[in-house]
PDB file of N, CA and C in Angstrom:
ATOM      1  N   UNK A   1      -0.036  -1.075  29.977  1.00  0.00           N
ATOM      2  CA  UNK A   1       0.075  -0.128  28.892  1.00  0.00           C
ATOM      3  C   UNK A   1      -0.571  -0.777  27.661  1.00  0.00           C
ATOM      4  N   UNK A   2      -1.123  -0.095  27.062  1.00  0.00           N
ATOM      5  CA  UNK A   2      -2.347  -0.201  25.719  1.00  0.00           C
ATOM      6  C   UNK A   2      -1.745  -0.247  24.803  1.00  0.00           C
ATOM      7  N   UNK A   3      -1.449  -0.907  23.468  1.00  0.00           N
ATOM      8  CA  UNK A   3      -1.234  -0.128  22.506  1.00  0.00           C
ATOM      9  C   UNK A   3      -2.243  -0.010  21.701  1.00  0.00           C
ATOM     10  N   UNK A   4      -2.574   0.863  20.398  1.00  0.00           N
ATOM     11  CA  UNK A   4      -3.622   0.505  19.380  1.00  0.00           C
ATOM     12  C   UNK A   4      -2.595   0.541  18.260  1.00  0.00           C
ATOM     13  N   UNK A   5      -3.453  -0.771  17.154  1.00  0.00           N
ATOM     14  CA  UNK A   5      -2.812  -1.149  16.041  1.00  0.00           C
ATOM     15  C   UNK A   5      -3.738  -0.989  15.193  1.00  0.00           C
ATOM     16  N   UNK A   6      -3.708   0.215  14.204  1.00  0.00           N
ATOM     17  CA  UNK A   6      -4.441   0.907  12.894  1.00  0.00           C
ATOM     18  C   UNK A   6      -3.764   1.340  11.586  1.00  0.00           C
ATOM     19  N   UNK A   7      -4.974   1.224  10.432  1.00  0.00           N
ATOM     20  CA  UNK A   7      -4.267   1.557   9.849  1.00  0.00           C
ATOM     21  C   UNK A   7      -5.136   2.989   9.355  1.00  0.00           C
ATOM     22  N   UNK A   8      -4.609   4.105   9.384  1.00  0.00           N
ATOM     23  CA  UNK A   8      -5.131   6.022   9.683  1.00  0.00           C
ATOM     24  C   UNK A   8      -5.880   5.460   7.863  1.00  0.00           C
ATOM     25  N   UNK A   9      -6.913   6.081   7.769  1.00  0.00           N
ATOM     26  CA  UNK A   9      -7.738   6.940   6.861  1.00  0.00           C
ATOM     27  C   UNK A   9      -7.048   8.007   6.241  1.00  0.00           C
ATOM     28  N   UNK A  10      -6.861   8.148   4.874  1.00  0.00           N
ATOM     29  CA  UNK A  10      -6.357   9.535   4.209  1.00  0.00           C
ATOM     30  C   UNK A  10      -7.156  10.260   4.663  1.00  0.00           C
ATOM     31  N   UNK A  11      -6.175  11.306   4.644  1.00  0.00           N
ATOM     32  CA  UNK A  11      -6.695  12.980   4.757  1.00  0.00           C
ATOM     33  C   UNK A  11      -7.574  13.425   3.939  1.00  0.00           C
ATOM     34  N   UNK A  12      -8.269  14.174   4.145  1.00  0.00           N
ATOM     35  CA  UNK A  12      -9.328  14.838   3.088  1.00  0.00           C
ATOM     36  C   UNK A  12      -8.506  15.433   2.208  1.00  0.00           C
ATOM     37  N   UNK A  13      -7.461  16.157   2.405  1.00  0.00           N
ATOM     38  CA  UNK A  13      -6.377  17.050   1.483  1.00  0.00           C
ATOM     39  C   UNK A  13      -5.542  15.739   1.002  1.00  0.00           C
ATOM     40  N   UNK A  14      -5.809  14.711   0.873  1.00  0.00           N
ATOM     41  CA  UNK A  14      -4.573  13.748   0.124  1.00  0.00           C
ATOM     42  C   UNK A  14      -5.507  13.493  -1.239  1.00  0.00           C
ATOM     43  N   UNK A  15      -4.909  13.301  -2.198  1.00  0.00           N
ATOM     44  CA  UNK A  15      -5.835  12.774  -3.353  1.00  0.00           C
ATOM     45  C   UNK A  15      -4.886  11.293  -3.518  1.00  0.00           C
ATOM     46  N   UNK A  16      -4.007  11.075  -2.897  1.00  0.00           N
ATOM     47  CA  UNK A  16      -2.954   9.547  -3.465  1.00  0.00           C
ATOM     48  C   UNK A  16      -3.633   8.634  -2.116  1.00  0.00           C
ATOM     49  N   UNK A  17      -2.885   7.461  -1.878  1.00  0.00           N
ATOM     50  CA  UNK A  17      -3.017   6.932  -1.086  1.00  0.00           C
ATOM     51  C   UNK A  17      -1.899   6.774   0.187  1.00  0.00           C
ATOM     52  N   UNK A  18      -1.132   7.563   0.076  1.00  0.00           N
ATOM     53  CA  UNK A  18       0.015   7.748   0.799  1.00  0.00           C
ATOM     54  C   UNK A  18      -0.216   7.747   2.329  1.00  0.00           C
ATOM     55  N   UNK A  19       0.218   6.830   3.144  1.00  0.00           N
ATOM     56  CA  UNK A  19       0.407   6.742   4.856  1.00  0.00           C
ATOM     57  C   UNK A  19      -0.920   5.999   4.807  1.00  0.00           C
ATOM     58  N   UNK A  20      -1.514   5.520   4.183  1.00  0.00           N
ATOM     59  CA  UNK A  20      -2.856   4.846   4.097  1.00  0.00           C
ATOM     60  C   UNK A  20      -2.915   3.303   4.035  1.00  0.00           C
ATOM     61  N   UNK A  21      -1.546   3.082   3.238  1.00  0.00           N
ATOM     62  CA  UNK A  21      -1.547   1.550   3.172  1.00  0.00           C
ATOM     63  C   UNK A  21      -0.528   0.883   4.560  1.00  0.00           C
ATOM     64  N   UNK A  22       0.257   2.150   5.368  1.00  0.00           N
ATOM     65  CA  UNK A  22       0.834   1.299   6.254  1.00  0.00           C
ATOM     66  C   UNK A  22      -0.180   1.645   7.891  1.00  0.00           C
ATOM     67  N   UNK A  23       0.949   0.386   8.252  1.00  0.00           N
ATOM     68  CA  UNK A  23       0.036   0.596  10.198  1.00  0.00           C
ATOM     69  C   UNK A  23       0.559   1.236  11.324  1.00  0.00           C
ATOM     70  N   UNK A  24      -0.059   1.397  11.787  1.00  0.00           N
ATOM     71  CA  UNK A  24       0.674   2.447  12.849  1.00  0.00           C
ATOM     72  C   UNK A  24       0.315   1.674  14.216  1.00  0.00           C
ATOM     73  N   UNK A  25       1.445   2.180  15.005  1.00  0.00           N
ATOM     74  CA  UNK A  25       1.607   1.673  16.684  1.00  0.00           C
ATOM     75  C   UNK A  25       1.123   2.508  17.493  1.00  0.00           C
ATOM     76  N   UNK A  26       0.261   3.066  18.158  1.00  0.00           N
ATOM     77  CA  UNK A  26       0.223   4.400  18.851  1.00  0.00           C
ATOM     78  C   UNK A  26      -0.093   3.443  20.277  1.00  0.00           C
ATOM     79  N   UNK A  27       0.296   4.088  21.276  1.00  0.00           N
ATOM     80  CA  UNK A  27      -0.215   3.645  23.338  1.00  0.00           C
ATOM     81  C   UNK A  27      -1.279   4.865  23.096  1.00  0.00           C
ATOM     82  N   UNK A  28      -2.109   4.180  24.157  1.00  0.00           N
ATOM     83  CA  UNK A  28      -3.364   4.805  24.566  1.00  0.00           C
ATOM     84  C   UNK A  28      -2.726   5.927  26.412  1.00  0.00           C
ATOM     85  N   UNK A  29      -3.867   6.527  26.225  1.00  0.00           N
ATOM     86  CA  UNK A  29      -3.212   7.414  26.736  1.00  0.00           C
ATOM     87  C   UNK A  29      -4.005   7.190  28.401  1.00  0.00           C
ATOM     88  N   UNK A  30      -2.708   6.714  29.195  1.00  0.00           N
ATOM     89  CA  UNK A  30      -2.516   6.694  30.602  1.00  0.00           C
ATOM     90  C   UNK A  30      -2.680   7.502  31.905  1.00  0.00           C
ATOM     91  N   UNK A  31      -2.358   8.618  31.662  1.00  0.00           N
ATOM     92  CA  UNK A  31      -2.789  10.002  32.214  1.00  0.00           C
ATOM     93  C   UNK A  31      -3.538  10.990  31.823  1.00  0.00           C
ATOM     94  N   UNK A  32      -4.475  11.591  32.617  1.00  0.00           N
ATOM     95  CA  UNK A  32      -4.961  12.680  31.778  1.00  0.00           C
ATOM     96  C   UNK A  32      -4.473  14.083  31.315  1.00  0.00           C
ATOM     97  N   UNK A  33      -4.737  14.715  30.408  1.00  0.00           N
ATOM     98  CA  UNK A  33      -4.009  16.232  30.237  1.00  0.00           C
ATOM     99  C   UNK A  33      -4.545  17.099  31.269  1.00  0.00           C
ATOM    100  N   UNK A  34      -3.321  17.994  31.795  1.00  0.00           N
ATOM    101  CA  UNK A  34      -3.512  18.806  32.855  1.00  0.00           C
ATOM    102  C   UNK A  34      -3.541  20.167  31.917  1.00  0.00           C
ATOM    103  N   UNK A  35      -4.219  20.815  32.452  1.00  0.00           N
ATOM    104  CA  UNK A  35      -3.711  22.617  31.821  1.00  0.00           C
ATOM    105  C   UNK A  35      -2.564  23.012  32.702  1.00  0.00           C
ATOM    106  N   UNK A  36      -1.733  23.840  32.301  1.00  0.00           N
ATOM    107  CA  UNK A  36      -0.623  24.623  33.502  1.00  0.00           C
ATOM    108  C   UNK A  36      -1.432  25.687  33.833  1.00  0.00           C
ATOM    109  N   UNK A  37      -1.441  26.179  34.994  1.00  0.00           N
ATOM    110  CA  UNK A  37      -1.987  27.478  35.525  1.00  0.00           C
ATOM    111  C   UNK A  37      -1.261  28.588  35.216  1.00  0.00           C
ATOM    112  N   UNK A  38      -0.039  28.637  34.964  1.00  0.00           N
ATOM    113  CA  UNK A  38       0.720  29.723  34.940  1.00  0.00           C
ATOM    114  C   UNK A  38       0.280  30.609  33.280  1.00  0.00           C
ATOM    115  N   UNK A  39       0.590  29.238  32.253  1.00  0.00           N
ATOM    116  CA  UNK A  39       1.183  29.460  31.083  1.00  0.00           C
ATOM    117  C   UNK A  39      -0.280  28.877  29.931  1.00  0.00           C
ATOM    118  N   UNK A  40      -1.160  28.169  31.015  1.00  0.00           N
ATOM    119  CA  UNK A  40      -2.718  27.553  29.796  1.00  0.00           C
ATOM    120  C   UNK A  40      -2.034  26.705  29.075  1.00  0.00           C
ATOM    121  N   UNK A  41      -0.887  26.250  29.184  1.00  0.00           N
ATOM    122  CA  UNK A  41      -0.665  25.244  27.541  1.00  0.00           C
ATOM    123  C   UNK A  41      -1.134  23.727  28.483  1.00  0.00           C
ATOM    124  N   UNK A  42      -1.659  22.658  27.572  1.00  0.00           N
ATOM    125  CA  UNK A  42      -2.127  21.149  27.868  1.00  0.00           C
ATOM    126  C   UNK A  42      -0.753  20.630  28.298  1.00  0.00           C
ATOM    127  N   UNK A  43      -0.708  20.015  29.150  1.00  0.00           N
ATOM    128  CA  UNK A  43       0.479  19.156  29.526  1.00  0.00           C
ATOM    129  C   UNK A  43       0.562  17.861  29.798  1.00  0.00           C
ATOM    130  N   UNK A  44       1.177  16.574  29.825  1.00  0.00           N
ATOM    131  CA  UNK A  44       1.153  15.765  29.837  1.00  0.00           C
ATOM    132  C   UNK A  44       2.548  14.910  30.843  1.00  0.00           C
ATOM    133  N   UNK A  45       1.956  14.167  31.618  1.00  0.00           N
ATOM    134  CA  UNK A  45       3.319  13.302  32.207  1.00  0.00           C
ATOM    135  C   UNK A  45       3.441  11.671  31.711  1.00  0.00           C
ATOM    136  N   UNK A  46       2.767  11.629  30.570  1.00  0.00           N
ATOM    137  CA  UNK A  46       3.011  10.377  29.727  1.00  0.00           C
ATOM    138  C   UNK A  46       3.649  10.465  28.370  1.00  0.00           C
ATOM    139  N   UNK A  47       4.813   9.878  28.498  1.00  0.00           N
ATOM    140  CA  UNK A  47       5.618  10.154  27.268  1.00  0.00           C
ATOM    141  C   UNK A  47       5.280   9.388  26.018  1.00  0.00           C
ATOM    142  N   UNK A  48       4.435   8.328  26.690  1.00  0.00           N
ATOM    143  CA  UNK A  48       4.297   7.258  25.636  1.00  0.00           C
ATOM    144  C   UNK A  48       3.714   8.277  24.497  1.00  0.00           C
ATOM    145  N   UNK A  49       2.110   8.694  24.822  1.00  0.00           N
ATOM    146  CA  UNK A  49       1.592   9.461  23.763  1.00  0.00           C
ATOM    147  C   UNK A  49       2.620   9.762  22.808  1.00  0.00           C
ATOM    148  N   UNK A  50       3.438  10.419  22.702  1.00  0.00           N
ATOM    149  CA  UNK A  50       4.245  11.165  21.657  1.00  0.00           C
ATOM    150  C   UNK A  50       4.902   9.980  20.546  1.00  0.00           C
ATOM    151  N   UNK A  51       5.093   8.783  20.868  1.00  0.00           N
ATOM    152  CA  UNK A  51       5.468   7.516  20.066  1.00  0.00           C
ATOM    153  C   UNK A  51       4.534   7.151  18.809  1.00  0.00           C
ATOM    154  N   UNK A  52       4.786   7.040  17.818  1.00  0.00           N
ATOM    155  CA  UNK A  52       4.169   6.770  16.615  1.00  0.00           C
ATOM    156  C   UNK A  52       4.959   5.682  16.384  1.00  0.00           C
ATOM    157  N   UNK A  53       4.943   4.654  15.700  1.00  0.00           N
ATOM    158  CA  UNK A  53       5.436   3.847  15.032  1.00  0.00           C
ATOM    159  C   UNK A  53       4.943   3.218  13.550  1.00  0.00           C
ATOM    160  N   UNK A  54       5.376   3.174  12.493  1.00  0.00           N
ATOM    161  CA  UNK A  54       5.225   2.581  11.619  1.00  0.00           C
ATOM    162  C   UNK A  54       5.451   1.628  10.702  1.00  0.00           C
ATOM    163  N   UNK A  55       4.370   0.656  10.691  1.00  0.00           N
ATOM    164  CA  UNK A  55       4.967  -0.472  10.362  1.00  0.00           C
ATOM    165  C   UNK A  55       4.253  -0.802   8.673  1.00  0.00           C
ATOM    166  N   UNK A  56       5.189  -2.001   7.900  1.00  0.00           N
ATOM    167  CA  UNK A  56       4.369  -1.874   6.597  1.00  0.00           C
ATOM    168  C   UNK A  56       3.490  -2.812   6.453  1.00  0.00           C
ATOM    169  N   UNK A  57       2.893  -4.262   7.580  1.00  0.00           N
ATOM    170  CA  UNK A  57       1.987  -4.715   7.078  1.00  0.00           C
ATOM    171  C   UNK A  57       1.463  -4.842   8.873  1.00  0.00           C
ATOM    172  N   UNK A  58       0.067  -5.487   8.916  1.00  0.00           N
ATOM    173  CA  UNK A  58      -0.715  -5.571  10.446  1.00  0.00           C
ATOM    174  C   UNK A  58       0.326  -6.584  11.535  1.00  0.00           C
ATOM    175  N   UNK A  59       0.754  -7.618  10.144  1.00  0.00           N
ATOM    176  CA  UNK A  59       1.763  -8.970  11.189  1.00  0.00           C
ATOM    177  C   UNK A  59       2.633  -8.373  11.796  1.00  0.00           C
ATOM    178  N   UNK A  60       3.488  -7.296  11.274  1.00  0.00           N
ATOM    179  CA  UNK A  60       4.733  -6.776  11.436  1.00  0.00           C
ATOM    180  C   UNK A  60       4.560  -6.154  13.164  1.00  0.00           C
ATOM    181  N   UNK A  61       3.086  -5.289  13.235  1.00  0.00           N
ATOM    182  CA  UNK A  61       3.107  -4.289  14.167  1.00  0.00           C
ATOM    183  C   UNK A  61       2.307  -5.473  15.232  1.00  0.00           C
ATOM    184  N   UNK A  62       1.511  -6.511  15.295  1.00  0.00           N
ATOM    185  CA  UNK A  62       1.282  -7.546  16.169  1.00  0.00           C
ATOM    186  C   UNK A  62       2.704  -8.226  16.619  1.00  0.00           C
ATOM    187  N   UNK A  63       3.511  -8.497  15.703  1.00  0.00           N
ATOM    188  CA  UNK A  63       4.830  -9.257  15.889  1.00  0.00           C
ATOM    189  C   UNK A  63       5.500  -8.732  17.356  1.00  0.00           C
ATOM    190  N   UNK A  64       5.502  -6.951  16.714  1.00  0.00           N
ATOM    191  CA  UNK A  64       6.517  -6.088  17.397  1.00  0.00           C
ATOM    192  C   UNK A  64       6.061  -5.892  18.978  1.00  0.00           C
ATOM    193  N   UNK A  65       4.317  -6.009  19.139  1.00  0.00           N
ATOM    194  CA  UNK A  65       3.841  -5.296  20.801  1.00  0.00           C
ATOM    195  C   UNK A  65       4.258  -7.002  21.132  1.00  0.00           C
ATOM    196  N   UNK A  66       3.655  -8.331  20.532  1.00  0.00           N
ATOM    197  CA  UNK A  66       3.804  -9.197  21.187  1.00  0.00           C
ATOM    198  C   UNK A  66       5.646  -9.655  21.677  1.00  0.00           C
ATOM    199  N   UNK A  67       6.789  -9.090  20.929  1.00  0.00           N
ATOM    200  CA  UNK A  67       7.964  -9.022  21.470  1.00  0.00           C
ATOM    201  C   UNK A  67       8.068  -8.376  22.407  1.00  0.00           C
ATOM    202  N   UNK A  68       7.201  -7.388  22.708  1.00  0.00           N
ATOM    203  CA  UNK A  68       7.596  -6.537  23.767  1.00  0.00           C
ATOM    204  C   UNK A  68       6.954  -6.446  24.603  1.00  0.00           C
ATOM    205  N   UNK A  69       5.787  -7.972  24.932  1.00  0.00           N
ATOM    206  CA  UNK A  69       4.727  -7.834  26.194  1.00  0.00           C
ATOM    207  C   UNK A  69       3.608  -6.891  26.394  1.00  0.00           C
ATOM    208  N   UNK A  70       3.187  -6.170  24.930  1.00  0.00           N
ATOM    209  CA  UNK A  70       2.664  -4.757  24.976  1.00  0.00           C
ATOM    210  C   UNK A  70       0.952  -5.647  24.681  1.00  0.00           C
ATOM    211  N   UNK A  71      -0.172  -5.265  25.761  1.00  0.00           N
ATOM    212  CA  UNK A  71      -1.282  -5.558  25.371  1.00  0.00           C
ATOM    213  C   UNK A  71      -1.824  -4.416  24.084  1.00  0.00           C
ATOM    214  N   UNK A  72      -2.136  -5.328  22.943  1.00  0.00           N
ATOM    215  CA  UNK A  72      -2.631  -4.106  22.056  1.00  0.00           C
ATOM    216  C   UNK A  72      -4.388  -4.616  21.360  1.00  0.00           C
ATOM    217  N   UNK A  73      -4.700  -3.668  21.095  1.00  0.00           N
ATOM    218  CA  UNK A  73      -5.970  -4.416  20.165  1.00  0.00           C
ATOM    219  C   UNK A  73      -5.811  -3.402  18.655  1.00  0.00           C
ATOM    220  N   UNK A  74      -6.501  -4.229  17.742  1.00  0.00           N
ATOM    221  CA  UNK A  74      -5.825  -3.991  16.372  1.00  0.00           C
ATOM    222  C   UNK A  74      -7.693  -3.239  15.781  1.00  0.00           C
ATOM    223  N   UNK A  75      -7.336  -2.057  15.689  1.00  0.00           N
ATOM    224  CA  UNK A  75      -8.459  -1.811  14.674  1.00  0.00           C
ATOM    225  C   UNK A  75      -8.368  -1.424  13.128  1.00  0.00           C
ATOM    226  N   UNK A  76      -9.383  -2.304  12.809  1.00  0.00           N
ATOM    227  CA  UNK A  76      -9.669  -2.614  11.413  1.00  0.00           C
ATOM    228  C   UNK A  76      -9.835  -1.504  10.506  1.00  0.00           C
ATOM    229  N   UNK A  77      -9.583  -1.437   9.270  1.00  0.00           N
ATOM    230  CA  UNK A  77     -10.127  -0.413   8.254  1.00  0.00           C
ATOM    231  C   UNK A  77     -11.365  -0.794   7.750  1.00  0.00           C
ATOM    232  N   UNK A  78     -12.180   0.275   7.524  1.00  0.00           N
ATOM    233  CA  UNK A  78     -13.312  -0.041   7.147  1.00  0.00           C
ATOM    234  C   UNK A  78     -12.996   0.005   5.553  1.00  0.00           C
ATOM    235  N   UNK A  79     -13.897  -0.735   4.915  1.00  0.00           N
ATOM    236  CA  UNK A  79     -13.870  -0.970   3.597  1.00  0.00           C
ATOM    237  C   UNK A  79     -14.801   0.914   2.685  1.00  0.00           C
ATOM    238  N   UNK A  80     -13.978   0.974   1.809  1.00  0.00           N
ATOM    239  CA  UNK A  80     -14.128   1.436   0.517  1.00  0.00           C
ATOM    240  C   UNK A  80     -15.536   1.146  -0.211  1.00  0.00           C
ATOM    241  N   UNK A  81     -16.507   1.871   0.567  1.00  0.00           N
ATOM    242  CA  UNK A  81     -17.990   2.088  -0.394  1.00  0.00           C
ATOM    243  C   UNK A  81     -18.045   2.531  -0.955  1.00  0.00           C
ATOM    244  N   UNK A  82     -17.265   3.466  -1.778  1.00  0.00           N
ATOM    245  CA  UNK A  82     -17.769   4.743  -2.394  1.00  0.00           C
ATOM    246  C   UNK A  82     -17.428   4.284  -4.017  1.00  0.00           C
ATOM    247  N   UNK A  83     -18.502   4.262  -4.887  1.00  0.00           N
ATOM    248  CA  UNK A  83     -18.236   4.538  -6.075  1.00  0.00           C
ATOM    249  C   UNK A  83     -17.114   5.487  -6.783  1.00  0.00           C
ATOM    250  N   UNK A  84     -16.631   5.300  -7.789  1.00  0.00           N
ATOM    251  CA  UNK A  84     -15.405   6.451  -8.174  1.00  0.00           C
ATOM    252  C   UNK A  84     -16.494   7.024  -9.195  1.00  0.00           C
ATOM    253  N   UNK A  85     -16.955   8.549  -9.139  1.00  0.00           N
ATOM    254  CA  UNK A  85     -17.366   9.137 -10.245  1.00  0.00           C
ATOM    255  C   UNK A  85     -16.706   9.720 -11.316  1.00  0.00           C
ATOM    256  N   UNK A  86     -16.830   9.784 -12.330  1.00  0.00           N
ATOM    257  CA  UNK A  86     -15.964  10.580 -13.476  1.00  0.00           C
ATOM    258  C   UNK A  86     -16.682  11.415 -14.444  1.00  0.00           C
ATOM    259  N   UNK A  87     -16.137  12.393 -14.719  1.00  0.00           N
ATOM    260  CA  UNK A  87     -16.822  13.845 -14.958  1.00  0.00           C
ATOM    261  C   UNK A  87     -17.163  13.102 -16.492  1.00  0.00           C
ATOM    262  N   UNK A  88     -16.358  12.439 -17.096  1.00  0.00           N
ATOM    263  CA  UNK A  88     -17.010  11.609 -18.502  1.00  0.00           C
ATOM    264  C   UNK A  88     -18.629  11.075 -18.920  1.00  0.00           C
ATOM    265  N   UNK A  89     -18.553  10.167 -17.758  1.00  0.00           N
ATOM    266  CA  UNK A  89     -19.833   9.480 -17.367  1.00  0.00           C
ATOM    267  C   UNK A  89     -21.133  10.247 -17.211  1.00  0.00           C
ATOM    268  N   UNK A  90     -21.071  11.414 -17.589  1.00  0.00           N
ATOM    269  CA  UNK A  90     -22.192  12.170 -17.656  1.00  0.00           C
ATOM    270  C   UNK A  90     -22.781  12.502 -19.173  1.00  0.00           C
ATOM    271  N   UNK A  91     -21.895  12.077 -20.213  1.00  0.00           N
ATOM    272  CA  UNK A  91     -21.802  12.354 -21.505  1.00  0.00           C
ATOM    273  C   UNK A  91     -21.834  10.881 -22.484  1.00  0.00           C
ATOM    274  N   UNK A  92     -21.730   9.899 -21.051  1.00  0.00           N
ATOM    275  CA  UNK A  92     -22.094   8.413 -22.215  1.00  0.00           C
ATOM    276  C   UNK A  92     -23.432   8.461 -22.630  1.00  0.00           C
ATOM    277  N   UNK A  93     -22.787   7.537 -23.913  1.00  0.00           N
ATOM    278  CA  UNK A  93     -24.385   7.313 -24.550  1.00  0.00           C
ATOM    279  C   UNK A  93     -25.291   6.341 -24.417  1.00  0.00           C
ATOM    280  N   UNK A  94     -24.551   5.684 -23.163  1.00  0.00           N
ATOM    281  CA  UNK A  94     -25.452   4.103 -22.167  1.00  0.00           C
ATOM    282  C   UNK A  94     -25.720   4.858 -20.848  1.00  0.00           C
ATOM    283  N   UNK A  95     -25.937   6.112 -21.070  1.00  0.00           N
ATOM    284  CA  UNK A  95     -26.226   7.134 -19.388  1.00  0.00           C
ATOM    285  C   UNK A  95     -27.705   6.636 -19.380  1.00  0.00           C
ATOM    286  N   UNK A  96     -28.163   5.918 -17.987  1.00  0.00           N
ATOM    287  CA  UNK A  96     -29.323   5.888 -17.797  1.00  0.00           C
ATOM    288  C   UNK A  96     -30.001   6.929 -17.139  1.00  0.00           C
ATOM    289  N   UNK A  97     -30.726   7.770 -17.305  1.00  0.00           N
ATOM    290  CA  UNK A  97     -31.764   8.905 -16.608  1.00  0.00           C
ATOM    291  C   UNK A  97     -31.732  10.038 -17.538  1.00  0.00           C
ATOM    292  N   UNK A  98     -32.381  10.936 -17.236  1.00  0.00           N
ATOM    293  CA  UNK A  98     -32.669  12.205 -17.620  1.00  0.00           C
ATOM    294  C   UNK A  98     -31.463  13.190 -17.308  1.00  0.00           C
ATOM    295  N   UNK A  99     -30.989  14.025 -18.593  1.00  0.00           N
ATOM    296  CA  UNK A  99     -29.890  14.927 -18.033  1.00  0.00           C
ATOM    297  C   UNK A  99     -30.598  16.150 -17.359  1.00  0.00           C
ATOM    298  N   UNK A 100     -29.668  16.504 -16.184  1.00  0.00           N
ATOM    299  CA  UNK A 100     -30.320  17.614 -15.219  1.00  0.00           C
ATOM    300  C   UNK A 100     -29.719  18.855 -15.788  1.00  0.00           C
ATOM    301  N   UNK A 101     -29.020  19.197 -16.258  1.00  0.00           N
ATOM    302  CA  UNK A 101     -28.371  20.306 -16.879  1.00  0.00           C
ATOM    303  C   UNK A 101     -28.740  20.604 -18.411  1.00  0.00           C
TER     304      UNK A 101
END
């Protein structure tokens, strides 16, 4: 049994950083999804999937699979490229370029 150790990307709808700074435990998934014939809904005979765990730093959630014999691999967050723009910065008077408006 797999686990993966991440820490999730905000939502496009979040403007805070909330569920972003902690890590999460999730198992990889063991069986494949069946459809039911009767009823079309996805079904599953692995319970693990449904387990989330959350932990507040990477040591905590390595600590926890290695107590429990759980092979996991830990993926990384990618780093924060993005400049912060501000609607101000269009109106300084050290603005380098030509105004487009």
């Amino acid at each position: 049994m797999l686990a993966r150790i991440s820490c999730p990307a905000k939502t496009a709808t979040q403007s805070g950083r909330a569920k972003s700074e902690r890590w999460l435990l999730q198992y990889e998934q063991e069986a494949a999804r069946e459809i039911d014939p009767l009823m079309g809904w996805t079904s599953s005979g692995d319970m693990n999937q449904q387990v989330k765990l959350w932990f507040d730093t990477k040591e905590e959630a390595i600590a926890y699979a290695e107590r429990r014999g759980l092979a996991y691999r830990v993926d990384e967050p990618r780093p924060i490229g993005r400049k912060t723009v501000v609607y101000s910065d269009n109106f300084k008077s050290s603005r380098i370029g030509q105004w487009t408006h």
